[in-house]
C-alpha atoms as a PDB file:
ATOM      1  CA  UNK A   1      79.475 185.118  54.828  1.00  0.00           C
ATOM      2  CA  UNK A   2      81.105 182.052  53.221  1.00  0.00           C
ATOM      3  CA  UNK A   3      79.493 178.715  52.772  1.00  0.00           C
ATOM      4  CA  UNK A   4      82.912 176.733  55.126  1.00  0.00           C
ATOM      5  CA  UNK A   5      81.470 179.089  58.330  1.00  0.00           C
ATOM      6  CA  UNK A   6      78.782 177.509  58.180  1.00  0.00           C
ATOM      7  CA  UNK A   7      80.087 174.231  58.400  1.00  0.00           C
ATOM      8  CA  UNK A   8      82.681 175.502  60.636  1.00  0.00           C
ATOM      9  CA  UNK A   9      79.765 176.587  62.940  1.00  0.00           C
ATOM     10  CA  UNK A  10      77.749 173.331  62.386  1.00  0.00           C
ATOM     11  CA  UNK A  11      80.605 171.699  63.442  1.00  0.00           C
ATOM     12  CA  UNK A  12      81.334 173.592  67.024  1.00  0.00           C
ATOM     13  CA  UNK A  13      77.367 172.913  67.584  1.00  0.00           C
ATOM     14  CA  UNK A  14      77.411 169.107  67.305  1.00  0.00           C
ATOM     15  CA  UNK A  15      80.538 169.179  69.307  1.00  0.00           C
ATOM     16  CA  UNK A  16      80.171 171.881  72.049  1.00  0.00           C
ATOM     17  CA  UNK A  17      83.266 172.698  71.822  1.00  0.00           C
ATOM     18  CA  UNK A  18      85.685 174.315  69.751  1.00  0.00           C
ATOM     19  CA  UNK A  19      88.634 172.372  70.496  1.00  0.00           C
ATOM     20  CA  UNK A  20      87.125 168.923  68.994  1.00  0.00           C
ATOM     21  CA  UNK A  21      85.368 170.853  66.402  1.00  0.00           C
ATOM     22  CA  UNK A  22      88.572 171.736  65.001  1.00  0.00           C
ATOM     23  CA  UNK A  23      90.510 168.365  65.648  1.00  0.00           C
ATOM     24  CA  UNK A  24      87.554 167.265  63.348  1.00  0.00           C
ATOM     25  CA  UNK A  25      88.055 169.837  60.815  1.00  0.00           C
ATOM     26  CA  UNK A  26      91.939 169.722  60.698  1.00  0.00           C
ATOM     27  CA  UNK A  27      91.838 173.486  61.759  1.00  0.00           C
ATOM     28  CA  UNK A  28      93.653 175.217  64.789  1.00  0.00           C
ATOM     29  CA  UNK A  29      92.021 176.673  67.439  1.00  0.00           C
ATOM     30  CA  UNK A  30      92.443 180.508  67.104  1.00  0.00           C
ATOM     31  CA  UNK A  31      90.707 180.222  63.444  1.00  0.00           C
ATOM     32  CA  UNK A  32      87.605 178.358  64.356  1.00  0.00           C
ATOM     33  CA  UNK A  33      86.865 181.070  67.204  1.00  0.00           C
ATOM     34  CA  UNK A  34      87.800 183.650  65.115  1.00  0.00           C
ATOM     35  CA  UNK A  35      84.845 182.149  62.286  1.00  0.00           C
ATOM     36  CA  UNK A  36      82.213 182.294  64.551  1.00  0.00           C
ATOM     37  CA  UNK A  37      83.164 185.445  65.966  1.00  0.00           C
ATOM     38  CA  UNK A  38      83.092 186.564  62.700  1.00  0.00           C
ATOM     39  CA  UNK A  39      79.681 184.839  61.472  1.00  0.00           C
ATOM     40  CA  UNK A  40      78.257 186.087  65.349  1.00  0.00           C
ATOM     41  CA  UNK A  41      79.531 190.153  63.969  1.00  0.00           C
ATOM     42  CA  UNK A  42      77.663 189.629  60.475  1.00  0.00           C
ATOM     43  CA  UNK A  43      74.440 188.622  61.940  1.00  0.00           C
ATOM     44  CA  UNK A  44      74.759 190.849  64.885  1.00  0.00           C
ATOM     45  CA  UNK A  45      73.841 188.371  67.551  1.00  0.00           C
ATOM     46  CA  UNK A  46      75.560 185.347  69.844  1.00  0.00           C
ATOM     47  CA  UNK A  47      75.007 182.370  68.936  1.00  0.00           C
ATOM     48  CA  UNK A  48      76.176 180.596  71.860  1.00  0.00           C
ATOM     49  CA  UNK A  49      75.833 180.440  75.312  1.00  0.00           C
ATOM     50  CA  UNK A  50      79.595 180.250  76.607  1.00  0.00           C
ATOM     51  CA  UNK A  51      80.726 178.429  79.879  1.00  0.00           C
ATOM     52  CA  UNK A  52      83.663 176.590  81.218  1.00  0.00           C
ATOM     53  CA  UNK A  53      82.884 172.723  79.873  1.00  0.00           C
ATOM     54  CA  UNK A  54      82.152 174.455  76.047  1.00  0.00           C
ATOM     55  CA  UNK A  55      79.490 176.152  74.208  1.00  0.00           C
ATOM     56  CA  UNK A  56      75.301 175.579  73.398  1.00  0.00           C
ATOM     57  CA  UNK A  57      73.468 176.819  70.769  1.00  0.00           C
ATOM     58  CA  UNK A  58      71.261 179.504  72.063  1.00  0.00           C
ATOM     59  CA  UNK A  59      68.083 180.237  70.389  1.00  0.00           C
ATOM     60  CA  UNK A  60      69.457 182.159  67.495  1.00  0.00           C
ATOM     61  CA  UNK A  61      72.234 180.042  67.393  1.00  0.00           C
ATOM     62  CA  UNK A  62      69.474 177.140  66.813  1.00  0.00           C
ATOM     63  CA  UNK A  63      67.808 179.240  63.740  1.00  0.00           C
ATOM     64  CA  UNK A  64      70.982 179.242  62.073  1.00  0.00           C
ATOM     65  CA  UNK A  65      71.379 175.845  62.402  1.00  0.00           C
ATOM     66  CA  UNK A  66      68.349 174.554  60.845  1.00  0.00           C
ATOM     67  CA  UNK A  67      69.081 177.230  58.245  1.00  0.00           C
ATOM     68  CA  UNK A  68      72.770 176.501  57.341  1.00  0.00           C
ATOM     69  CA  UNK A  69      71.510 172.543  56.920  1.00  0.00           C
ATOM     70  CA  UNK A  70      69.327 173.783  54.864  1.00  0.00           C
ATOM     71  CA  UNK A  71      71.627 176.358  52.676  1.00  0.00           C
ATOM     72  CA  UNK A  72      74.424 173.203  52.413  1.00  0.00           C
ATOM     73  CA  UNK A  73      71.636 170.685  51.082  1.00  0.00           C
ATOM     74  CA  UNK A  74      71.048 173.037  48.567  1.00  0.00           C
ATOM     75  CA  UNK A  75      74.621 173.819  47.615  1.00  0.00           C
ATOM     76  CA  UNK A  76      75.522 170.276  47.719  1.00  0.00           C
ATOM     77  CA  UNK A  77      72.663 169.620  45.397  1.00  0.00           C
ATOM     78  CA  UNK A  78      73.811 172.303  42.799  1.00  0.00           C
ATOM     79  CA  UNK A  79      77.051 170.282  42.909  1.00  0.00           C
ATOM     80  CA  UNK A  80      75.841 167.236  42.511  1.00  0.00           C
ATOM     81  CA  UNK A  81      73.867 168.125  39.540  1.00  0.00           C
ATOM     82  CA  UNK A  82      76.820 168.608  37.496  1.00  0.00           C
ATOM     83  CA  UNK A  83      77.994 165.272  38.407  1.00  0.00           C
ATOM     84  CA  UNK A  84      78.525 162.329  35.811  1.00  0.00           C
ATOM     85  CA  UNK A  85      75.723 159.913  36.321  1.00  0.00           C
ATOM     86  CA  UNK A  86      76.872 157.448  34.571  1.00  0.00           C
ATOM     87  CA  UNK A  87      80.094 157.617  36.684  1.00  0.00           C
ATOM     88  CA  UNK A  88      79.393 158.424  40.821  1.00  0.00           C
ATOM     89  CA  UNK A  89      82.320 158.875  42.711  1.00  0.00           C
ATOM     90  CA  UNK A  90      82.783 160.995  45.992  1.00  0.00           C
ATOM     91  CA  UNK A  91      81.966 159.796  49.477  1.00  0.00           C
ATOM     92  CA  UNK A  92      79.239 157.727  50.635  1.00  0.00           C
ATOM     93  CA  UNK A  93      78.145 157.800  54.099  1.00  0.00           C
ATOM     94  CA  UNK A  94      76.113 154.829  55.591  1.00  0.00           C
ATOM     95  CA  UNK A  95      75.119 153.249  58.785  1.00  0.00           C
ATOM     96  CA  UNK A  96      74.406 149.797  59.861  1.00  0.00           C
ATOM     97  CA  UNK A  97      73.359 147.669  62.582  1.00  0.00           C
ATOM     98  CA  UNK A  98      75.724 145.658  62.898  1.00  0.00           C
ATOM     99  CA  UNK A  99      74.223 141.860  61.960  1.00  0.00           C
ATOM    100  CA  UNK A 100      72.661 142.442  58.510  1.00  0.00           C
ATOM    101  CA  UNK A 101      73.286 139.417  56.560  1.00  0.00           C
ATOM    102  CA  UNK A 102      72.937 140.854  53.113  1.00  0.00           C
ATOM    103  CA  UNK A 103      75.147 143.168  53.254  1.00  0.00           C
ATOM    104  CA  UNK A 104      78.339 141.887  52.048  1.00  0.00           C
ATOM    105  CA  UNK A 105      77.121 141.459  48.847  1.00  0.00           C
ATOM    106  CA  UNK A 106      75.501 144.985  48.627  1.00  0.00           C
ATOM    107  CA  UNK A 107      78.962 146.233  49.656  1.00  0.00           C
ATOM    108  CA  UNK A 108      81.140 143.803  46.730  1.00  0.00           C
ATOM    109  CA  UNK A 109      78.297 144.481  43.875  1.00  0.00           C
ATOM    110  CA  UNK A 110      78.722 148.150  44.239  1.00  0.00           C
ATOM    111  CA  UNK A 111      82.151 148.263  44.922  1.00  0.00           C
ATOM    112  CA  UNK A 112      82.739 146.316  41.457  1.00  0.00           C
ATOM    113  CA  UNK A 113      80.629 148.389  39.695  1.00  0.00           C
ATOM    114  CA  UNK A 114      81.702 152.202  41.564  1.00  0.00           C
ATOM    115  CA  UNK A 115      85.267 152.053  42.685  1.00  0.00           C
ATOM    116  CA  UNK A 116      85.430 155.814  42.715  1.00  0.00           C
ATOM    117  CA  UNK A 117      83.302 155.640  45.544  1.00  0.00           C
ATOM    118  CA  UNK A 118      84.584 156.023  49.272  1.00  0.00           C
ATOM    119  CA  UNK A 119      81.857 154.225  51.217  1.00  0.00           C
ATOM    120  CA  UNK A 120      82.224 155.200  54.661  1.00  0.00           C
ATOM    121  CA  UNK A 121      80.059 152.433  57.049  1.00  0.00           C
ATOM    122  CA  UNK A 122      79.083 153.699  61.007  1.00  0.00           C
ATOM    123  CA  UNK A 123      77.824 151.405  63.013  1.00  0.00           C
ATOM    124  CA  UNK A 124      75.113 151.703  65.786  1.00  0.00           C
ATOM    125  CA  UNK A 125      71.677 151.104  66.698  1.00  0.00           C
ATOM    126  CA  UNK A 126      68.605 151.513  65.075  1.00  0.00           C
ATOM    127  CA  UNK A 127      66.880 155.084  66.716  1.00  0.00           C
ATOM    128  CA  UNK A 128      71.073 156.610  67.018  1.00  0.00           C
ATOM    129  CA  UNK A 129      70.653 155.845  62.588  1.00  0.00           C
ATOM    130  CA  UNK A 130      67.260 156.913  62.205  1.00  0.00           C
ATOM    131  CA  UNK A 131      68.224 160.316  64.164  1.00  0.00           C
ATOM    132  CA  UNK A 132      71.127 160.455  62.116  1.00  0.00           C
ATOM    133  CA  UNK A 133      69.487 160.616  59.056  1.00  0.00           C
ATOM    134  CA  UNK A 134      67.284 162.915  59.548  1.00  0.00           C
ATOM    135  CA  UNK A 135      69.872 165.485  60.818  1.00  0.00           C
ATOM    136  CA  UNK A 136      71.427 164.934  57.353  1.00  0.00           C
ATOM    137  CA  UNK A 137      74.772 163.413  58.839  1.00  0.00           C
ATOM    138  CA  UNK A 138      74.316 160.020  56.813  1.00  0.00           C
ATOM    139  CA  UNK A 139      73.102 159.552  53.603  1.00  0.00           C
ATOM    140  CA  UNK A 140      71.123 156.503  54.082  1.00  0.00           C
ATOM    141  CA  UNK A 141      70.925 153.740  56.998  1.00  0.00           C
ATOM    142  CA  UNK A 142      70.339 149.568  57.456  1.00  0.00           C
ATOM    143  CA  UNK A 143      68.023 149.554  59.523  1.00  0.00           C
ATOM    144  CA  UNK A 144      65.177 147.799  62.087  1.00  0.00           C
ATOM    145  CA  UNK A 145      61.876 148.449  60.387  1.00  0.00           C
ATOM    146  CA  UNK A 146      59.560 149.515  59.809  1.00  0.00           C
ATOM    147  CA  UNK A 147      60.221 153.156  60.390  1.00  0.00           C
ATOM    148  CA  UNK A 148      57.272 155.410  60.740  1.00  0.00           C
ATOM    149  CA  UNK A 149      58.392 159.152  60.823  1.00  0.00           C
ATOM    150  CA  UNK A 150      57.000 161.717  57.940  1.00  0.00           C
ATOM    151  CA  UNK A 151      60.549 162.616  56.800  1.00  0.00           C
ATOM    152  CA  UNK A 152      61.514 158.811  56.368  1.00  0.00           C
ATOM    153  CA  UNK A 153      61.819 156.817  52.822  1.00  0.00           C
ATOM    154  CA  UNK A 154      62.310 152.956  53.328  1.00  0.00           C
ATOM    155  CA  UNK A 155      63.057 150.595  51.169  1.00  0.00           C
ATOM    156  CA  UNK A 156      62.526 146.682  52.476  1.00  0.00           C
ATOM    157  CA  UNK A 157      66.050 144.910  52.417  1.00  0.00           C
ATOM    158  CA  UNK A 158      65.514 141.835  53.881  1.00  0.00           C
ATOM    159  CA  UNK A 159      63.543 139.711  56.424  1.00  0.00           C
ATOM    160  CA  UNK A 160      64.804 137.332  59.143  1.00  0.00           C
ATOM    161  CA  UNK A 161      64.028 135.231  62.142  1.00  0.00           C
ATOM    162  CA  UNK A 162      65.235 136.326  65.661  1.00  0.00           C
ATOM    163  CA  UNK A 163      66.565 133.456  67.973  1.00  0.00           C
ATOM    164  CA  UNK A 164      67.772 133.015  71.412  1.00  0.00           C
ATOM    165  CA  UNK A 165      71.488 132.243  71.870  1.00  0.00           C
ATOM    166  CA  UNK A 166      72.740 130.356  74.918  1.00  0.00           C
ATOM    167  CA  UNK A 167      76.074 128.252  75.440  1.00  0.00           C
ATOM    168  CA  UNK A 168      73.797 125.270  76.521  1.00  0.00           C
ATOM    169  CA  UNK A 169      71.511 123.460  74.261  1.00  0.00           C
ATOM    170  CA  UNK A 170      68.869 123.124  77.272  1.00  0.00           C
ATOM    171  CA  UNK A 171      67.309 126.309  77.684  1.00  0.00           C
ATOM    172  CA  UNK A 172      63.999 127.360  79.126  1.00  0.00           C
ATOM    173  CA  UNK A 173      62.323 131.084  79.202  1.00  0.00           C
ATOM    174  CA  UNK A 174      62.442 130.495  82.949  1.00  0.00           C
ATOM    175  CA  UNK A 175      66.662 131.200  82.752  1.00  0.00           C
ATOM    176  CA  UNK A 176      65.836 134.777  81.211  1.00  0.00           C
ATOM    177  CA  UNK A 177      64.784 135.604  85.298  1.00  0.00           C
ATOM    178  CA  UNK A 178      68.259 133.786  86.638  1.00  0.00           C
ATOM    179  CA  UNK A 179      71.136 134.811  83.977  1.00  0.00           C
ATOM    180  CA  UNK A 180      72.376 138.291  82.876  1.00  0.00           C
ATOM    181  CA  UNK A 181      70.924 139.492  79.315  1.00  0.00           C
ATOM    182  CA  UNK A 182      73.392 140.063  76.902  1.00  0.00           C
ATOM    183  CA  UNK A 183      72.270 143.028  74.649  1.00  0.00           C
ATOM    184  CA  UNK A 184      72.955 146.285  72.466  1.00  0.00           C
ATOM    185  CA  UNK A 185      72.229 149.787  73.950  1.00  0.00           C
ATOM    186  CA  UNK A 186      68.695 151.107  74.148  1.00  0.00           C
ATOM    187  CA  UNK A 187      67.290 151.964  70.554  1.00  0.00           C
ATOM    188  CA  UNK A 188      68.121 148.453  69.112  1.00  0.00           C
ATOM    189  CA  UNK A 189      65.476 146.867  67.326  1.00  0.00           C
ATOM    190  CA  UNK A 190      66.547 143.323  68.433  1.00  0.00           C
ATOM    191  CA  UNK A 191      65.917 144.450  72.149  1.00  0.00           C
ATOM    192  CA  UNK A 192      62.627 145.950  72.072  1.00  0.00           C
ATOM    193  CA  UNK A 193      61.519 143.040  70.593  1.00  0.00           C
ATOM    194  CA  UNK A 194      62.562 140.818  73.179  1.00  0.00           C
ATOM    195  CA  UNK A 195      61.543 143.586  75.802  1.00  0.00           C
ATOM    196  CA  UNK A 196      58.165 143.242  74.756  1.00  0.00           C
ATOM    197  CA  UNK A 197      57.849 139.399  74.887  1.00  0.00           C
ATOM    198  CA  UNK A 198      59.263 139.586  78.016  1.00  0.00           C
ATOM    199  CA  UNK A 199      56.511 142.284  78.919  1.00  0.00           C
ATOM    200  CA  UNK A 200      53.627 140.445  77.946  1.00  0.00           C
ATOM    201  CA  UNK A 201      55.213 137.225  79.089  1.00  0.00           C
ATOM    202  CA  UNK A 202      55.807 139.150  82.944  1.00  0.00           C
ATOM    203  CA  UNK A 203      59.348 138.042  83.134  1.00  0.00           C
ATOM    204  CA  UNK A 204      61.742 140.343  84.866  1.00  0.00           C
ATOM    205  CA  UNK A 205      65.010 139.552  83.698  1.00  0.00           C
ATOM    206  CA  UNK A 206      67.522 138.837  86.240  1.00  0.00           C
ATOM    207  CA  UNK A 207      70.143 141.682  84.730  1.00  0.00           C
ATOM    208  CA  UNK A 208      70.650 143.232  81.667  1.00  0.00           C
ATOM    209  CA  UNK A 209      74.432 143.711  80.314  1.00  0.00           C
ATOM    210  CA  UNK A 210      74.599 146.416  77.162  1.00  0.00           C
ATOM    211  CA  UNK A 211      77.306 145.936  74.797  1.00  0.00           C
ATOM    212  CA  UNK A 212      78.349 148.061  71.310  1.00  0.00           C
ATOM    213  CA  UNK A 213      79.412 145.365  69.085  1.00  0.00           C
ATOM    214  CA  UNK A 214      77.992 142.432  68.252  1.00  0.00           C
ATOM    215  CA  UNK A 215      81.652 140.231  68.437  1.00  0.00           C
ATOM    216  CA  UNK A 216      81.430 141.241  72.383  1.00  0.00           C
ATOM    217  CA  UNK A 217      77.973 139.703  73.025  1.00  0.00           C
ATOM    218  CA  UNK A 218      78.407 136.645  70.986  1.00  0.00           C
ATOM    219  CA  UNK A 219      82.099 135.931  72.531  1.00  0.00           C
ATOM    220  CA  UNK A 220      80.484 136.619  75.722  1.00  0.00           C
ATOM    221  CA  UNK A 221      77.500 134.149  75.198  1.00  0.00           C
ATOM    222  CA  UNK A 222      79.390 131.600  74.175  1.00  0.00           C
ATOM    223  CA  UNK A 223      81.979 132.011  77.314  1.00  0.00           C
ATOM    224  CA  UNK A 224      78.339 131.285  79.040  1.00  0.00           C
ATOM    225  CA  UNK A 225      78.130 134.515  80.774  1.00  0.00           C
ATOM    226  CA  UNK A 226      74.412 135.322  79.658  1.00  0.00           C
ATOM    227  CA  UNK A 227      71.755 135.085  76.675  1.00  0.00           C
ATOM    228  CA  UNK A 228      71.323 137.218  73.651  1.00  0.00           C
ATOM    229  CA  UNK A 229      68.752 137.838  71.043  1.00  0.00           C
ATOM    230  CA  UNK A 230      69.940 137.666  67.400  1.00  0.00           C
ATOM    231  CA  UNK A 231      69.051 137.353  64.353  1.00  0.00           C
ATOM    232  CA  UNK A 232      69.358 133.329  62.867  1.00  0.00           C
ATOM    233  CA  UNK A 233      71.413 133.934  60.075  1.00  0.00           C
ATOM    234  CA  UNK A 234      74.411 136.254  61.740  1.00  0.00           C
ATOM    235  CA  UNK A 235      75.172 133.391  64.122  1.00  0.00           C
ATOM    236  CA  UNK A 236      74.622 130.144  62.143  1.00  0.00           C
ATOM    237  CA  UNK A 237      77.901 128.737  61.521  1.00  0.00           C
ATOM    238  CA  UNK A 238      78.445 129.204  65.231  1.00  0.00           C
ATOM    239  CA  UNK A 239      75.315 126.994  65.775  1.00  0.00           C
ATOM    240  CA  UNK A 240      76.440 124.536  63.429  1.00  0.00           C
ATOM    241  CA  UNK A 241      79.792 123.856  64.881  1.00  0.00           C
ATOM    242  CA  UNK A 242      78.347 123.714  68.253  1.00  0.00           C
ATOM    243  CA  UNK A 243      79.802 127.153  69.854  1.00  0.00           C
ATOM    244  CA  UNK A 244      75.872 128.215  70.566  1.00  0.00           C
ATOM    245  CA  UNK A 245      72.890 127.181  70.692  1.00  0.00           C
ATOM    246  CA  UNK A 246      70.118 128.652  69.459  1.00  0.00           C
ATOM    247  CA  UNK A 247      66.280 128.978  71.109  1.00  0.00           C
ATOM    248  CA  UNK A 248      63.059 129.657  69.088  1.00  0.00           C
ATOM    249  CA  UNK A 249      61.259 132.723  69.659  1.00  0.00           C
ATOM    250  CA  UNK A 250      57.544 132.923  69.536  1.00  0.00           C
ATOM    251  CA  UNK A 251      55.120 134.903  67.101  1.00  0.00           C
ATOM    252  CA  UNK A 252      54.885 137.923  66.851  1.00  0.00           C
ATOM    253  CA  UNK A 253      58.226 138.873  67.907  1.00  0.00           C
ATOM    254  CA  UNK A 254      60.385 136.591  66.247  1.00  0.00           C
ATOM    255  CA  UNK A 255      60.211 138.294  62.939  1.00  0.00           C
ATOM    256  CA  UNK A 256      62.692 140.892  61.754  1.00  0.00           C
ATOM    257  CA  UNK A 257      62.900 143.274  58.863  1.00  0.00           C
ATOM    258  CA  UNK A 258      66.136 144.952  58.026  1.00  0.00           C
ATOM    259  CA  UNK A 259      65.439 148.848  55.964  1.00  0.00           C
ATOM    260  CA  UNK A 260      67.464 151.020  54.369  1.00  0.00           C
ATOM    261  CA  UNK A 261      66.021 154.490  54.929  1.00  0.00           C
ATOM    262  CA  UNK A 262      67.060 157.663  53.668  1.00  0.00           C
ATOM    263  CA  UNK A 263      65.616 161.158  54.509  1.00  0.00           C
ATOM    264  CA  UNK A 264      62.788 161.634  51.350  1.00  0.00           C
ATOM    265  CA  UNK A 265      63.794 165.358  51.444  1.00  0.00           C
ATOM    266  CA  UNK A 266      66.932 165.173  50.893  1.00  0.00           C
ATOM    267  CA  UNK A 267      68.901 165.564  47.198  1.00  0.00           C
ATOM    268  CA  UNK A 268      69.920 161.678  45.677  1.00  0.00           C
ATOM    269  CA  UNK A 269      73.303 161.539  44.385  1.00  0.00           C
ATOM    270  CA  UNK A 270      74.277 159.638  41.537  1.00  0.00           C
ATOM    271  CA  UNK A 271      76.394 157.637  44.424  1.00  0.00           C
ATOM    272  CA  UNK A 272      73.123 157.244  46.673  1.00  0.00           C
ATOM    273  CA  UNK A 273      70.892 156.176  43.827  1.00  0.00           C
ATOM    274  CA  UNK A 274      73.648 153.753  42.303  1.00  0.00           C
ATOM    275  CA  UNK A 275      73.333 152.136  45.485  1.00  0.00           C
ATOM    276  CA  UNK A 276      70.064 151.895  46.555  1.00  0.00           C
ATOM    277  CA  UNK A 277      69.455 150.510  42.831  1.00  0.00           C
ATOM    278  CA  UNK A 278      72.039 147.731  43.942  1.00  0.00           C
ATOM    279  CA  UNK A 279      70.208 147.047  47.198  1.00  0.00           C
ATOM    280  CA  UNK A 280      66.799 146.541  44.720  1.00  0.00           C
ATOM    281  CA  UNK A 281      68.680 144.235  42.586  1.00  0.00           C
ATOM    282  CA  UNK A 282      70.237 142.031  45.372  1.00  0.00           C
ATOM    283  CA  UNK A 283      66.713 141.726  46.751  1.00  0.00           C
ATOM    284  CA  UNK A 284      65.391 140.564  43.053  1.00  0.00           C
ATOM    285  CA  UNK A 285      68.482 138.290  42.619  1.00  0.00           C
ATOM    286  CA  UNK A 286      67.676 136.685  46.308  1.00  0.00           C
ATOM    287  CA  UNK A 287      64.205 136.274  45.404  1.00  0.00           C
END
């Protein structure tokens, strides 16, 4: 057995399918069936169940997974021990939700300091990252916190103030109930804070629109199609040159924290310690 079928086979299960699995790995067809047939002979059972639309793990196939993860971590970790400390380089792979104010600096300070390092940024909402992370396909995650789960380490980044955004400046709670919502897919942070003021307020809003990025919901508030929850700093030019207009939210769900979490389990690279040292010291330097 080598150490690529198991990524080979780790790939097919996140895809369900062999054809993207080896668009993804650069491989053709014929060899990534023939891998798992292969890996399926030496263990002397399916992995898969097989139908038209792809393939799912079957129980065994489900085993192997968690221990392949496992038997990478660790050969990833030999690897990395051998590494110069002094020197990271290799890829870096991090997600974000998408307004975090501090994080152009993070990004320039290490870049300045590591330019052998190929950070590679995903984007998406909070519980997508968090899941993410603990299936070992990031390396770390900006996130809404805090983050209780026993295989989670945070670190506190920053905190912020969440604001309404409208295109008027008159705005009352009562136009929640008569104009569209403007807001990320379930799992954001941003939302289920305004979901629960909304909750204990008993306000139904009148629709709610989901978007993936956060240029369509702010171009879209300030056309004046709906309202959006954000946090202050992300859209405060905007405010000042009068393209929004921005709304108070009350206590205790105006307040915002913004993580980086990383799975405590997991092996730190040089890369990933070089850079959560960097988020530490733009958090002293800020303070």
């Amino acid at each position: 057995m080598e150490f690529n079928d198991l990524k080979i086979f780790q790939t097919v299960a996140a895809h369900g399918s062999v054809s993207k699995a080896a668009l993804e790995l650069n491989y053709v067809q014929s060899n990534v069936t023939a891998r798992i047939k292969l890996l399926e002979k030496e263990l002397r059972t399916a992995l898969f169940y097989r139908h038209k639309r792809g393939m799912i793990l079957n129980p065994e196939g489900k085993r192997l997974l968690e221990h392949s993860r496992e038997i990478l971590s660790r050969v990833e970790e030999m690897i990395h021990t051998f590494e110069d400390k002094s020197n990271p380089s290799g890829v870096l792979e991090i997600g974000m939700v998408e307004t975090i104010n501090a994080l152009p600096d993070i990004l320039s300070s290490y870049y300045s300091k590591y330019p052998n390092v190929e950070l590679s940024l995903k984007a998406g909402v909070t519980d997508h990252l968090l899941q993410q992370v603990i299936d070992m396909k990031l390396d770390g995650a900006f996130v809404t916190g805090p983050i209780r789960h026993p295989l989670i380490e945070q670190v506190e980044v920053i905190q912020e103030k969440l604001v309404l955004v409208t295109k008027e400046e008159a705005f009352s709670i009562e136009e929640i109930t008569k104009r569209p919502l403007l807001l990320y897919n379930k799992g954001c942070g941003y939302r289920e804070r305004l979901e629960s003021w909304m909750k204990a307020e008993g306000i139904i809003p009148k629709q709610i629109m989901e978007f993936g990025t956060f240029g369509t919901i702010i171009g879209s508030v300030a056309a004046g199609i709906g309202i959006t929850i954000i946090p202050e700093s992300s859209i405060s030019d905007l405010v000042a040159n009068g393209t929004v207009f921005s709304h108070r939210v009350p206590e205790p769900y105006h307040e915002i924290t913004t993580i980086f979490i990383r799975r405590k389990d997991s092996y730190i690279s040089s890369t990933l310690q070089c850079f959560m040292d960097e988020i530490v010291a733009r958090k002293r330097l800020n303070h």
